[in-house]
PDB file of N, CA and C in Angstrom:
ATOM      1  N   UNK A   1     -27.232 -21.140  23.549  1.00  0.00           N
ATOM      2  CA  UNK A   1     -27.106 -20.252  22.399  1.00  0.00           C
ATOM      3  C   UNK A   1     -27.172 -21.045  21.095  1.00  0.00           C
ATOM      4  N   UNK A   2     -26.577 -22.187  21.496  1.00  0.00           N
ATOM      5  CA  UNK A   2     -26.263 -23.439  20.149  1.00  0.00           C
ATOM      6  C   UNK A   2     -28.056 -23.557  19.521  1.00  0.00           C
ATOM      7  N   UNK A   3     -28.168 -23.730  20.558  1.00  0.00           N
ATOM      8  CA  UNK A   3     -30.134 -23.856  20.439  1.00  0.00           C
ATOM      9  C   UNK A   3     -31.301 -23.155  19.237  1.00  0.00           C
ATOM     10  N   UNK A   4     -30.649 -21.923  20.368  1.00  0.00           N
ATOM     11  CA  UNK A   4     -31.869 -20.617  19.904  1.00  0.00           C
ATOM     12  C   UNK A   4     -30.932 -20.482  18.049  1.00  0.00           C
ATOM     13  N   UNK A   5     -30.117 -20.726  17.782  1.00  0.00           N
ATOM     14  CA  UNK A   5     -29.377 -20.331  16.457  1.00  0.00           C
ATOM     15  C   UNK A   5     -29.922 -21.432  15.795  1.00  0.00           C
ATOM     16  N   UNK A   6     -30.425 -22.330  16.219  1.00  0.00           N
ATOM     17  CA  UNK A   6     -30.966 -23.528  15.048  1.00  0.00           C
ATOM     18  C   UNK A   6     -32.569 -24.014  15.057  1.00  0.00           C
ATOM     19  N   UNK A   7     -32.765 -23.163  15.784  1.00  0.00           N
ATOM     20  CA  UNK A   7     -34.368 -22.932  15.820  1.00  0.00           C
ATOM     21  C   UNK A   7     -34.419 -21.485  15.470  1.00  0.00           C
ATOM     22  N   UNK A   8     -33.740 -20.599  15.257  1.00  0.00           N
ATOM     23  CA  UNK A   8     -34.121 -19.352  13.995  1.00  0.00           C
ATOM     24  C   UNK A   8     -33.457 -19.755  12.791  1.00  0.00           C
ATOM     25  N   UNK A   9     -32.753 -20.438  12.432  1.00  0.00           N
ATOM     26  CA  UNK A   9     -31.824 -20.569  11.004  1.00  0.00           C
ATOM     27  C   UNK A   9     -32.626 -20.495  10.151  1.00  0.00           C
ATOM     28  N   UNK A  10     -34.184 -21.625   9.961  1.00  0.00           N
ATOM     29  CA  UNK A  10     -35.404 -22.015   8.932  1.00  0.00           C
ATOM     30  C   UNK A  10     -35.643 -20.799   8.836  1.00  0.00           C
ATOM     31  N   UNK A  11     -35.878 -19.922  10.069  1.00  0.00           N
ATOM     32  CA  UNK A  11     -37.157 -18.698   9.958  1.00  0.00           C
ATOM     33  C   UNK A  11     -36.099 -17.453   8.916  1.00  0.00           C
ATOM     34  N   UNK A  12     -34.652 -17.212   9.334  1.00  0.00           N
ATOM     35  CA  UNK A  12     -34.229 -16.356   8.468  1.00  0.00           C
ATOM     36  C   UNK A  12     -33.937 -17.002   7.235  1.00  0.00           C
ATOM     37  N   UNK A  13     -33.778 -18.145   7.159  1.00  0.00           N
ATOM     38  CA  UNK A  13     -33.717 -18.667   5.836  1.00  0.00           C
ATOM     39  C   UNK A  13     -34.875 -18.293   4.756  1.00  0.00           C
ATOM     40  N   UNK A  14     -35.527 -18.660   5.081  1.00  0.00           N
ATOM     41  CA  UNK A  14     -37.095 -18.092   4.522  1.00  0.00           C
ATOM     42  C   UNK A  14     -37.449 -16.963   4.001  1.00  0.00           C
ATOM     43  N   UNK A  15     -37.017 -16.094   5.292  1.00  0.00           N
ATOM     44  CA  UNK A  15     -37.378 -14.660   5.133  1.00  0.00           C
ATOM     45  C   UNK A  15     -36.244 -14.209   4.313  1.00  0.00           C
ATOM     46  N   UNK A  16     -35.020 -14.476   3.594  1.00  0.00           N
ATOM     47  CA  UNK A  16     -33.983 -14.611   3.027  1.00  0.00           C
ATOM     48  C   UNK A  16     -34.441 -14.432   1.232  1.00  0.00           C
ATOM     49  N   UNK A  17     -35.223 -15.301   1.344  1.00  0.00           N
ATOM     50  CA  UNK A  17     -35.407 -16.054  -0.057  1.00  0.00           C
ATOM     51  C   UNK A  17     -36.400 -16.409  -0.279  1.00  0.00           C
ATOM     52  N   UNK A  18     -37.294 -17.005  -1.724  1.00  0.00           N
ATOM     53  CA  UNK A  18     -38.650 -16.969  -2.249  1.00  0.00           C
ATOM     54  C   UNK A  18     -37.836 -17.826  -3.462  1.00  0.00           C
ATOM     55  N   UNK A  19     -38.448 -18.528  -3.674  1.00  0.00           N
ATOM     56  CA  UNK A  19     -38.580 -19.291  -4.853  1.00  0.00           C
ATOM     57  C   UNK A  19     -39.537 -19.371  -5.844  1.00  0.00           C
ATOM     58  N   UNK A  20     -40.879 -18.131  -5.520  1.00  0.00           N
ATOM     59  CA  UNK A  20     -41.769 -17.577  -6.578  1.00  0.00           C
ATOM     60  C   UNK A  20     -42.172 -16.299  -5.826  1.00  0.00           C
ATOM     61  N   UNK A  21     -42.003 -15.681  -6.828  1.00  0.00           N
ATOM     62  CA  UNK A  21     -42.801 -14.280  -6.685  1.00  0.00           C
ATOM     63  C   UNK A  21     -44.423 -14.461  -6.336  1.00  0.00           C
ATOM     64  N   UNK A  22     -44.808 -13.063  -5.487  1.00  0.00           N
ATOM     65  CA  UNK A  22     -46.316 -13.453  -5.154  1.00  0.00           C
ATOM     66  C   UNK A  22     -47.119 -13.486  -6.557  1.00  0.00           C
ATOM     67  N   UNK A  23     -46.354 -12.969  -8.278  1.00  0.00           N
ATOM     68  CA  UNK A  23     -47.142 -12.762  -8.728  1.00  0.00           C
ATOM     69  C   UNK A  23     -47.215 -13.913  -9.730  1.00  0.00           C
ATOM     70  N   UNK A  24     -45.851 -14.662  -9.574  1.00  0.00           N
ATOM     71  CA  UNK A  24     -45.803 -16.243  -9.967  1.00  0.00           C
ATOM     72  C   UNK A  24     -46.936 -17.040  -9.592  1.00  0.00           C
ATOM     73  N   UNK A  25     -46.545 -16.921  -8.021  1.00  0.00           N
ATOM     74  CA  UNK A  25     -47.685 -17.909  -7.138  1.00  0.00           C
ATOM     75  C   UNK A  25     -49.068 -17.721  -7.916  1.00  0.00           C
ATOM     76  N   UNK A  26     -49.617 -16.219  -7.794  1.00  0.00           N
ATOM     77  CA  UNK A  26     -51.047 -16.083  -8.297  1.00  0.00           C
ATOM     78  C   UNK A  26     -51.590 -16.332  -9.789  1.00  0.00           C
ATOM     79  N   UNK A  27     -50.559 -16.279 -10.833  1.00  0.00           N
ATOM     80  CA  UNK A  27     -50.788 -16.683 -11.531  1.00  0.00           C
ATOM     81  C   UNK A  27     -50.710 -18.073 -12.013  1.00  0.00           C
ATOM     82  N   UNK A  28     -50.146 -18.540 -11.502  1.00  0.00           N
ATOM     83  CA  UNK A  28     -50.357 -20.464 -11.104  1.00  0.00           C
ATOM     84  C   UNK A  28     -51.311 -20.370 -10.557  1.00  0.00           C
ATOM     85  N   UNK A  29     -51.616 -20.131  -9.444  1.00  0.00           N
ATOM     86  CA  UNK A  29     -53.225 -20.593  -9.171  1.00  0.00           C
ATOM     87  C   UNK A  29     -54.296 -20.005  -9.770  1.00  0.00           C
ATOM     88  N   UNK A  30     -54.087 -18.669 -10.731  1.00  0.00           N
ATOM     89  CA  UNK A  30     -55.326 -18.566 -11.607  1.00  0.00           C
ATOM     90  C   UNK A  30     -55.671 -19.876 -12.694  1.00  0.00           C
ATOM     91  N   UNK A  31     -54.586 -20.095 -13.148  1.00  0.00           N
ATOM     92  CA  UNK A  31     -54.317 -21.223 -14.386  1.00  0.00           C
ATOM     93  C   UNK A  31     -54.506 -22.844 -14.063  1.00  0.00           C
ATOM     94  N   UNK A  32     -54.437 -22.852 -12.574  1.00  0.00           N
ATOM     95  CA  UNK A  32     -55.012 -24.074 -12.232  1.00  0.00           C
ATOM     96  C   UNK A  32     -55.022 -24.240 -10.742  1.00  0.00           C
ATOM     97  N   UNK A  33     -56.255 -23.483 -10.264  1.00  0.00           N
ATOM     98  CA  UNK A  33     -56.704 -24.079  -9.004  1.00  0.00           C
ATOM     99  C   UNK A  33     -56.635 -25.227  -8.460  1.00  0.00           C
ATOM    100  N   UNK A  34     -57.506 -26.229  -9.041  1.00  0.00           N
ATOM    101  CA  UNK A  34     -57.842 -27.116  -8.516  1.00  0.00           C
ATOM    102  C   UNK A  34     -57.996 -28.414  -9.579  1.00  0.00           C
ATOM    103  N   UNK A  35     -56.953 -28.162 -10.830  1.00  0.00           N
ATOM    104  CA  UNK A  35     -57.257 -29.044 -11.580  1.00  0.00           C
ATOM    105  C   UNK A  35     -58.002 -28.260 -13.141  1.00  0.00           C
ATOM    106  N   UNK A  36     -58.780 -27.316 -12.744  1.00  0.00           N
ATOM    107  CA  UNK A  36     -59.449 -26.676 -13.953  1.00  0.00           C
ATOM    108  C   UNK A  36     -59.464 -24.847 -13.639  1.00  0.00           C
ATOM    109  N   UNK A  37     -58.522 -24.466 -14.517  1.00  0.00           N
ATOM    110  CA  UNK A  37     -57.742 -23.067 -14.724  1.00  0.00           C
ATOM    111  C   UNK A  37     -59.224 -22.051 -15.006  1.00  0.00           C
ATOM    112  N   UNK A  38     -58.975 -21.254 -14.341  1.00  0.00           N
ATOM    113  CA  UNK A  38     -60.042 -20.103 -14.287  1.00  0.00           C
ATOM    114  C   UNK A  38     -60.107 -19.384 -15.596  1.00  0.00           C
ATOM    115  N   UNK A  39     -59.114 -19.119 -16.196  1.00  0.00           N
ATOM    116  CA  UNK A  39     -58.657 -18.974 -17.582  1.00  0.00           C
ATOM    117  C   UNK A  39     -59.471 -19.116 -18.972  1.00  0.00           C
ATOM    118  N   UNK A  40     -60.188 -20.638 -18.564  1.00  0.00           N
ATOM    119  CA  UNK A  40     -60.433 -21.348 -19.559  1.00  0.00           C
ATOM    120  C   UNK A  40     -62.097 -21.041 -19.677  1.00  0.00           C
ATOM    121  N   UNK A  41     -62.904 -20.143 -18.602  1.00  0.00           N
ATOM    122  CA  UNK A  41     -64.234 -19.680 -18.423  1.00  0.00           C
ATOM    123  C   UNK A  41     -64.046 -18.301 -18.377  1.00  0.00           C
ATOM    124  N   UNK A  42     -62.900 -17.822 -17.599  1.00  0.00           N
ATOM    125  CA  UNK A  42     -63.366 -15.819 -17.414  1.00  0.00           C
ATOM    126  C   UNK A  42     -61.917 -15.809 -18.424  1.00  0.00           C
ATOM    127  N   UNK A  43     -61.474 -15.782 -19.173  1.00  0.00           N
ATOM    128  CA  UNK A  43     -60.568 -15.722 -20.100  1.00  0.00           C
ATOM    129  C   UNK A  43     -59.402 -15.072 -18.920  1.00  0.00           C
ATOM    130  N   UNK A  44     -58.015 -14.644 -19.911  1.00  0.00           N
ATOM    131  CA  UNK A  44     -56.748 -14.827 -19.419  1.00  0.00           C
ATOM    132  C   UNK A  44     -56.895 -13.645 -18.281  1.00  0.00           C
ATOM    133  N   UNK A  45     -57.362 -12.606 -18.259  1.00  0.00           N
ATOM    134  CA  UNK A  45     -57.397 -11.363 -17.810  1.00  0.00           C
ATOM    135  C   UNK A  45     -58.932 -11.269 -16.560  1.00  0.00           C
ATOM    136  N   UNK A  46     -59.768 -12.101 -16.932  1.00  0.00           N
ATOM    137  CA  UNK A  46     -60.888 -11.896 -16.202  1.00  0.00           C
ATOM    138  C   UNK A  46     -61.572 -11.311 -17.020  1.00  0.00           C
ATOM    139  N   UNK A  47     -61.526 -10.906 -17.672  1.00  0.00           N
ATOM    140  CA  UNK A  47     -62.185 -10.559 -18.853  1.00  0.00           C
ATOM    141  C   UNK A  47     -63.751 -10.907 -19.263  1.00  0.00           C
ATOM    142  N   UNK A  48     -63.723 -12.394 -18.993  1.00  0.00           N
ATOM    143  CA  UNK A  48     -65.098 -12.754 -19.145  1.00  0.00           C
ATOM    144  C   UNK A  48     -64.925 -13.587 -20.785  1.00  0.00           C
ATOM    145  N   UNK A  49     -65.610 -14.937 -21.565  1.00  0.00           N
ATOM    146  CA  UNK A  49     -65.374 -15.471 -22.677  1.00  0.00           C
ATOM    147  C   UNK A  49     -66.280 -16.327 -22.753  1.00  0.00           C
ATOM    148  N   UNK A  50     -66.701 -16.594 -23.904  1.00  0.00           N
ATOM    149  CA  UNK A  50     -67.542 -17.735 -24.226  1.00  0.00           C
ATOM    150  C   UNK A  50     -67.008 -18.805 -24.189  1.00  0.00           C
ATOM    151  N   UNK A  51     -67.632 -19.742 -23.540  1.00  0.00           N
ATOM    152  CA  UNK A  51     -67.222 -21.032 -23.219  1.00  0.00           C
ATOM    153  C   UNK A  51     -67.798 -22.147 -24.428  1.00  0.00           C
ATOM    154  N   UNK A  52     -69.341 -22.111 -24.963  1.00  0.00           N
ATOM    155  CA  UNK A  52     -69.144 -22.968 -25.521  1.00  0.00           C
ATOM    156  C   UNK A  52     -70.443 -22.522 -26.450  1.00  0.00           C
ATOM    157  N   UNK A  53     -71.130 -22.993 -27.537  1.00  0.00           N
ATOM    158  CA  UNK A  53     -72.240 -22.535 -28.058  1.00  0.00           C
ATOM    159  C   UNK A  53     -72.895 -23.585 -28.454  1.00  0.00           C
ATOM    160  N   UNK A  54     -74.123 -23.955 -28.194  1.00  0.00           N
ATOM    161  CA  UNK A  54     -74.752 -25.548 -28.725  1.00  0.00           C
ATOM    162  C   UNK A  54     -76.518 -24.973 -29.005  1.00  0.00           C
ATOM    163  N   UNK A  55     -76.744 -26.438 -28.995  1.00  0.00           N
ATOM    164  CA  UNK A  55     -78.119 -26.141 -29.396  1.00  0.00           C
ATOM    165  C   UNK A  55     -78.868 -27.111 -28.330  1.00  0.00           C
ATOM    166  N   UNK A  56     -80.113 -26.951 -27.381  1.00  0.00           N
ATOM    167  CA  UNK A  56     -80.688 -27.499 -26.945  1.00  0.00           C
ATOM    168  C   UNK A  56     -82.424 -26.932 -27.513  1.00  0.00           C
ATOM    169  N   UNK A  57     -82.662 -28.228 -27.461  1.00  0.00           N
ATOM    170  CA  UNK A  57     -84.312 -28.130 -27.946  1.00  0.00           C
ATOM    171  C   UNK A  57     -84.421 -27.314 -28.904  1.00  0.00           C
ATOM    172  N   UNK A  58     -83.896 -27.736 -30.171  1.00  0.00           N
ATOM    173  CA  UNK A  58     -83.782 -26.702 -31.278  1.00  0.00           C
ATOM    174  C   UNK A  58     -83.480 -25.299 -31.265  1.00  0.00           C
ATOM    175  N   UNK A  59     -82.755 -24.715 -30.083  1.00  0.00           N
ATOM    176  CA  UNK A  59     -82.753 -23.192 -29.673  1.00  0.00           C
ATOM    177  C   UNK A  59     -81.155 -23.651 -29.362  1.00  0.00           C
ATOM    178  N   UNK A  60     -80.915 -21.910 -29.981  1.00  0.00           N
ATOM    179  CA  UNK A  60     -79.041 -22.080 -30.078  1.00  0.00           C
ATOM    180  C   UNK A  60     -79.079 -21.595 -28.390  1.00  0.00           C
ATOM    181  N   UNK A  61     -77.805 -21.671 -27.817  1.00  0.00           N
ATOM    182  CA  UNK A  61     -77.651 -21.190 -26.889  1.00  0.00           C
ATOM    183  C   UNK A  61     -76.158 -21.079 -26.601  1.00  0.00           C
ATOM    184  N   UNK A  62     -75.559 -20.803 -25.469  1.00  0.00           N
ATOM    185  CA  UNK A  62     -74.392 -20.251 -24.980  1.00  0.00           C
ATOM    186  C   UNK A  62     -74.293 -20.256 -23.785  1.00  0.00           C
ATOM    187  N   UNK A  63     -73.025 -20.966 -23.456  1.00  0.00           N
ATOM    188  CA  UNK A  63     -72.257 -20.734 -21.897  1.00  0.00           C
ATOM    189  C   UNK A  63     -71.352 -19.914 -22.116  1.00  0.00           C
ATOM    190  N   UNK A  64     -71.471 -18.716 -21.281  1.00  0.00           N
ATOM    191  CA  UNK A  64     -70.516 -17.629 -20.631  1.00  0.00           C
ATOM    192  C   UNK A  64     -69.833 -17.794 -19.535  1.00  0.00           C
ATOM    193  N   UNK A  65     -68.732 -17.488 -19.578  1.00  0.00           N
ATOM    194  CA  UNK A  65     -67.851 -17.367 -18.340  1.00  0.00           C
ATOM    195  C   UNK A  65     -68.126 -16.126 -17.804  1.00  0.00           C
ATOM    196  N   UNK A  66     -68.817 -15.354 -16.673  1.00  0.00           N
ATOM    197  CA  UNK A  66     -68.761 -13.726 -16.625  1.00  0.00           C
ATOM    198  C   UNK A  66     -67.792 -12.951 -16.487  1.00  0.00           C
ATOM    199  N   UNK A  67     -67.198 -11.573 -16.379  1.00  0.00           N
ATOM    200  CA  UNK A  67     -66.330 -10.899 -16.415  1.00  0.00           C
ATOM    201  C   UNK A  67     -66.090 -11.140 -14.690  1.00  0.00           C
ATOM    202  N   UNK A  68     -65.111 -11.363 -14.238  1.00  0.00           N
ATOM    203  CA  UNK A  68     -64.622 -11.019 -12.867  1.00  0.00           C
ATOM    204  C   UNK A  68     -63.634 -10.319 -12.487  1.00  0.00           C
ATOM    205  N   UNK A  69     -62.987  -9.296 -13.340  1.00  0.00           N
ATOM    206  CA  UNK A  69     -61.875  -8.496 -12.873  1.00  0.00           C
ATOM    207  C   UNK A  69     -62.599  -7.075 -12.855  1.00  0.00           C
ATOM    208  N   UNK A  70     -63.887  -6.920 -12.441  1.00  0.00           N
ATOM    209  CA  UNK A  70     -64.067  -5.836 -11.985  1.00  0.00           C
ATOM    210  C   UNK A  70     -65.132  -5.881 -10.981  1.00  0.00           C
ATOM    211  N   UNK A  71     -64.820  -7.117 -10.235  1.00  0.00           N
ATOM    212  CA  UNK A  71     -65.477  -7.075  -9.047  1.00  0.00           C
ATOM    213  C   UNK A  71     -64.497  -6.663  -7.966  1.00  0.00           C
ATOM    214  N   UNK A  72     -65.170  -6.249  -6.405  1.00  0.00           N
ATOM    215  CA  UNK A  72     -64.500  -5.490  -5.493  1.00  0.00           C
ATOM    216  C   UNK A  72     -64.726  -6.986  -4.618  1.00  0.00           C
ATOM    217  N   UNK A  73     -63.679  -7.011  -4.187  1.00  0.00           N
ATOM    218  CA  UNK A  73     -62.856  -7.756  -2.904  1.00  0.00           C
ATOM    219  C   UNK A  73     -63.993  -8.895  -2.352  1.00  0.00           C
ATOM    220  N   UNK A  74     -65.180  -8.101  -1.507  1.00  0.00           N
ATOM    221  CA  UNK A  74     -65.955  -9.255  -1.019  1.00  0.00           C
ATOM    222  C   UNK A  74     -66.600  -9.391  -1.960  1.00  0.00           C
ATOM    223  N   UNK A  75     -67.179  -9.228  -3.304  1.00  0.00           N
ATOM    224  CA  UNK A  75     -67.806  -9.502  -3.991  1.00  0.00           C
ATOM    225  C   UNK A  75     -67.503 -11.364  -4.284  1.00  0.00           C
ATOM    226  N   UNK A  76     -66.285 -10.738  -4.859  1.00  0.00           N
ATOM    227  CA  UNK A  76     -65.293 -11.731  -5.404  1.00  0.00           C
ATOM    228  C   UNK A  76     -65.250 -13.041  -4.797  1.00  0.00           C
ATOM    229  N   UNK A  77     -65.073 -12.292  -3.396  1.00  0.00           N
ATOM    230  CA  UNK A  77     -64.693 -13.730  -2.091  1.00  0.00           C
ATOM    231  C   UNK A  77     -66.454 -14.662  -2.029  1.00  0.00           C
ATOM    232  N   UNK A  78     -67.166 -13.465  -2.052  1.00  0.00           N
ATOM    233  CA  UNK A  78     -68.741 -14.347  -1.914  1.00  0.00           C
ATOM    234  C   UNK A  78     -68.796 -15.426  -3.230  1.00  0.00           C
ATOM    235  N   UNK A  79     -68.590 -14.747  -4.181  1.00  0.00           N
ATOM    236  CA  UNK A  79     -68.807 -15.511  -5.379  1.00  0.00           C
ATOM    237  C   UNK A  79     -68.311 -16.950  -5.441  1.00  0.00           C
ATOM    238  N   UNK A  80     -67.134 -17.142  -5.240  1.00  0.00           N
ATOM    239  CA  UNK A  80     -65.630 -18.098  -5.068  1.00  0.00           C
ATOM    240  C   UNK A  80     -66.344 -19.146  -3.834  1.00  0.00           C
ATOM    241  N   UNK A  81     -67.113 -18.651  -3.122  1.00  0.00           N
ATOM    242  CA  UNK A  81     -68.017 -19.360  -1.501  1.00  0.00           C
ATOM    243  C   UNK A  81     -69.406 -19.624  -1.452  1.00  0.00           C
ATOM    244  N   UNK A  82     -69.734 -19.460  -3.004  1.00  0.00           N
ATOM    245  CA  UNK A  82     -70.961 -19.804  -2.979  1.00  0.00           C
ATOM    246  C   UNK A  82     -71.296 -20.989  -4.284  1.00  0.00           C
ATOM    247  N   UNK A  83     -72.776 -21.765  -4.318  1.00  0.00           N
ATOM    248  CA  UNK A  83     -72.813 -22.645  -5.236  1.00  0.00           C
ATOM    249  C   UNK A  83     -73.086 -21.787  -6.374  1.00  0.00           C
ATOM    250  N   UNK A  84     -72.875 -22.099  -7.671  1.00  0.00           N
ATOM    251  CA  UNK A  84     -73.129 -21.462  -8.661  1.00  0.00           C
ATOM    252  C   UNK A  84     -73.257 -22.385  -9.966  1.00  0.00           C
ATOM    253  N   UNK A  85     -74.467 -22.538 -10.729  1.00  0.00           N
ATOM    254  CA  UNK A  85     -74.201 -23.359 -11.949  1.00  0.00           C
ATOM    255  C   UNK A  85     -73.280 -23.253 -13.091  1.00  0.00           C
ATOM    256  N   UNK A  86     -72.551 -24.128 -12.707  1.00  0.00           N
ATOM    257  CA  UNK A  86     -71.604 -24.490 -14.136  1.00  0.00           C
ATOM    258  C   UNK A  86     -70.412 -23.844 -13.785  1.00  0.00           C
ATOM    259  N   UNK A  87     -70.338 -23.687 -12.168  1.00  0.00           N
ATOM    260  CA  UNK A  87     -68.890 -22.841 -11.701  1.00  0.00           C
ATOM    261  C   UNK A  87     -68.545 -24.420 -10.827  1.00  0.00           C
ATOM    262  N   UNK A  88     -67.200 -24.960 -10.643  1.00  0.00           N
ATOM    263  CA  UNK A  88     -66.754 -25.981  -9.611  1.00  0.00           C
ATOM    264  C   UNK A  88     -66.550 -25.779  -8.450  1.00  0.00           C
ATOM    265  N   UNK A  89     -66.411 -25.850  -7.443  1.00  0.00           N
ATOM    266  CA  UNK A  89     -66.109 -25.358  -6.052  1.00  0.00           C
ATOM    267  C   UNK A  89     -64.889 -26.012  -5.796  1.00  0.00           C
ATOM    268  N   UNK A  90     -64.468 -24.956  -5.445  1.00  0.00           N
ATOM    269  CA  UNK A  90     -62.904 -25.123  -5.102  1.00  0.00           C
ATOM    270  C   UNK A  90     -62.049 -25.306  -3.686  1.00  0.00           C
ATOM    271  N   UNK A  91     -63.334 -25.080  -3.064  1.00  0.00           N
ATOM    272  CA  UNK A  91     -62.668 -24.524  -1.544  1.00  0.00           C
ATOM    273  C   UNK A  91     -61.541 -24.133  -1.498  1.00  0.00           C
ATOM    274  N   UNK A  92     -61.288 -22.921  -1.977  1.00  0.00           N
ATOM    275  CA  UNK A  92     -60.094 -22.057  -1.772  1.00  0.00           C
ATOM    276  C   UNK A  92     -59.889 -21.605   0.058  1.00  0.00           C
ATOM    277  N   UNK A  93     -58.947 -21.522  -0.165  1.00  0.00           N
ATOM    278  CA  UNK A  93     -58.566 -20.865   1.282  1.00  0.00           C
ATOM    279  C   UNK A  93     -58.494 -19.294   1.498  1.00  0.00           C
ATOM    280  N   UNK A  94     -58.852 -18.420   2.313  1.00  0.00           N
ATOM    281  CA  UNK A  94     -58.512 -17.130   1.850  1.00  0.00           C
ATOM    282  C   UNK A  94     -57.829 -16.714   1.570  1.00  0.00           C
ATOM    283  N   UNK A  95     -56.460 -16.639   2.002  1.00  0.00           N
ATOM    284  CA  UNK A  95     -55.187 -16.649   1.200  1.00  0.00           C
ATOM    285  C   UNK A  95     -55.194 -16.374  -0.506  1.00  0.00           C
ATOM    286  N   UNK A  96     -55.487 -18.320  -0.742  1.00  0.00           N
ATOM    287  CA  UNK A  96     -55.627 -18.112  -2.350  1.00  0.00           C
ATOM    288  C   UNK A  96     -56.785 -17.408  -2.674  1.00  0.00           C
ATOM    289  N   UNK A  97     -57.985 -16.970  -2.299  1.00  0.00           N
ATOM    290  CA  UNK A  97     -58.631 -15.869  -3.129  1.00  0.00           C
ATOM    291  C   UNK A  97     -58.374 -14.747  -3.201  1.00  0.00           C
ATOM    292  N   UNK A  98     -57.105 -14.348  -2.395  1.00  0.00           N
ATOM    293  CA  UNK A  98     -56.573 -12.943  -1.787  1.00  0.00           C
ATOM    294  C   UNK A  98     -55.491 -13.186  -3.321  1.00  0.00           C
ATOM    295  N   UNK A  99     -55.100 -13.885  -3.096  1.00  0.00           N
ATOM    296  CA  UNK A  99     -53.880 -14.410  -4.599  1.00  0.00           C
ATOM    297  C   UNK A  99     -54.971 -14.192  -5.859  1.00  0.00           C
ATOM    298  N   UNK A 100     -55.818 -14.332  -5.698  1.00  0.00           N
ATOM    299  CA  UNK A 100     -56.448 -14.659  -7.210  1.00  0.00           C
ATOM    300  C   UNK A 100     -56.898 -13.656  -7.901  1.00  0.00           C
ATOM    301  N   UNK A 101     -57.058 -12.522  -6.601  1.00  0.00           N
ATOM    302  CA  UNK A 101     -58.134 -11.138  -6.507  1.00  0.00           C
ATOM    303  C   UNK A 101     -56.564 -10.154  -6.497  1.00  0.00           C
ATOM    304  N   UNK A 102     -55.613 -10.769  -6.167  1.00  0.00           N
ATOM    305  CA  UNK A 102     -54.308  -9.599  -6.782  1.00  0.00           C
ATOM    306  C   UNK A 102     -53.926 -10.154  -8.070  1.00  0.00           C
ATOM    307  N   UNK A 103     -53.820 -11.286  -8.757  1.00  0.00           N
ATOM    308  CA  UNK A 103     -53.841 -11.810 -10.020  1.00  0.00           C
ATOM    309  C   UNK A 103     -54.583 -10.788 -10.944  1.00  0.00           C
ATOM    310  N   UNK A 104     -55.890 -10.668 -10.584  1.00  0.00           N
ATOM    311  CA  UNK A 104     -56.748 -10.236 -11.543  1.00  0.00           C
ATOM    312  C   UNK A 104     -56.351  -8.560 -11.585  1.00  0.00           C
ATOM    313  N   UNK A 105     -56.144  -7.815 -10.497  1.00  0.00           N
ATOM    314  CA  UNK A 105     -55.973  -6.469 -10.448  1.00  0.00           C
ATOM    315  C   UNK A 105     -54.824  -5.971 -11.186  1.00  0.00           C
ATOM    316  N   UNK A 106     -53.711  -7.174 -11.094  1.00  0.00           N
ATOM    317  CA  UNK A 106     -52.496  -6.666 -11.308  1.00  0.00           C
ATOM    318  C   UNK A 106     -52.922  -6.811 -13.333  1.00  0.00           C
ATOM    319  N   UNK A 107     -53.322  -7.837 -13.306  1.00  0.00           N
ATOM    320  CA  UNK A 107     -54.014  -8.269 -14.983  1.00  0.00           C
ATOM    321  C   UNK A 107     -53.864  -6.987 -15.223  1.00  0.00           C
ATOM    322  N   UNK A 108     -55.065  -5.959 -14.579  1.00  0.00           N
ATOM    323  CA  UNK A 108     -55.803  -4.897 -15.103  1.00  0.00           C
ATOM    324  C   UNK A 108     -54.950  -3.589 -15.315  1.00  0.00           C
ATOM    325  N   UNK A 109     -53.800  -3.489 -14.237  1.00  0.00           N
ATOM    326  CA  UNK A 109     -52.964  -2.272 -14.400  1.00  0.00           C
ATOM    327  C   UNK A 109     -51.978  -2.384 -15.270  1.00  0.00           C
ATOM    328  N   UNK A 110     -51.908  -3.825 -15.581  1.00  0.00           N
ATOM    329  CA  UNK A 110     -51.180  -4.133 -16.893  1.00  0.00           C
ATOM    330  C   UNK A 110     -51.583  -3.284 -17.832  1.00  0.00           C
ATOM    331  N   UNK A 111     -52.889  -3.512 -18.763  1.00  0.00           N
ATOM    332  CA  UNK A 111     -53.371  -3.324 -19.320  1.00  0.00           C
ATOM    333  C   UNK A 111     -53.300  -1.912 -19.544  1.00  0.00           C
ATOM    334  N   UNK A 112     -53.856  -1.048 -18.681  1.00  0.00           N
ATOM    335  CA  UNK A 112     -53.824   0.468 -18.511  1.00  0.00           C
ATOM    336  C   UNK A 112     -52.290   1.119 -18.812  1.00  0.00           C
ATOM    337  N   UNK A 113     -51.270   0.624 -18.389  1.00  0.00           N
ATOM    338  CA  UNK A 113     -49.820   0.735 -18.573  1.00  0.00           C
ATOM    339  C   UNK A 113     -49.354   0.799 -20.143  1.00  0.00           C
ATOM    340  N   UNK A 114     -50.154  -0.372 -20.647  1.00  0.00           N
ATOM    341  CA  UNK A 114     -49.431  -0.478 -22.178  1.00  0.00           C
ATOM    342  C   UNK A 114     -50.192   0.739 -23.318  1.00  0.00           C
TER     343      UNK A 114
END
């Protein structure tokens, strides 16, 4: 009995308690994946933002971050799993794109609320 009580103690401990909310967690990993915060290309909300404006070959031009809080689920996940110019690869785990893709939703019902 001594046993089985100290090989469940961790598991109800756990299930007990959280030391971040899921919406803590997701918003830490929007703000910094992997070193460089999603934030800083699709702005705070997903929103989508200009990243930078220069000039090549005498022609102005512009890097965009695109809007991603109104993509649907696998969209999202393909995007995040595929190469893309001027996006980093992150190898997220599904998990964290499941975190990143309730980050962004919850962003949005914010919004609608106020």
């Amino acid at each position: 009995m001594k046993y089985i009580l100290f090989l469940l103690l961790p598991v109800f401990v756990s299930a007990q308690s959280s030391f971040i909310t899921q919406m803590e967690y997701s918003s830490q990993l929007y703000k910094n994946p992997r070193g460089i915060g999603c934030q800083h290309c699709h702005g705070e909300k997903g929103e989508g933002r200009l990243v930078a404006k220069y000039i090549h070959k005498k022609e102005q031009k512009s890097f965009q971050g695109p809007q991603i809080n109104n993509l649907d689920f696998a969209k999202f996940y393909k995007a995040l799993n595929m190469r893309k110019k001027g996006m980093p690869r992150y190898f997220l785990t599904k998990k964290e794109i499941q975190a990143l893709y309730f980050y962004l939703q919850s962003m949005d019902k914010e919004e609608v609320q106020q």
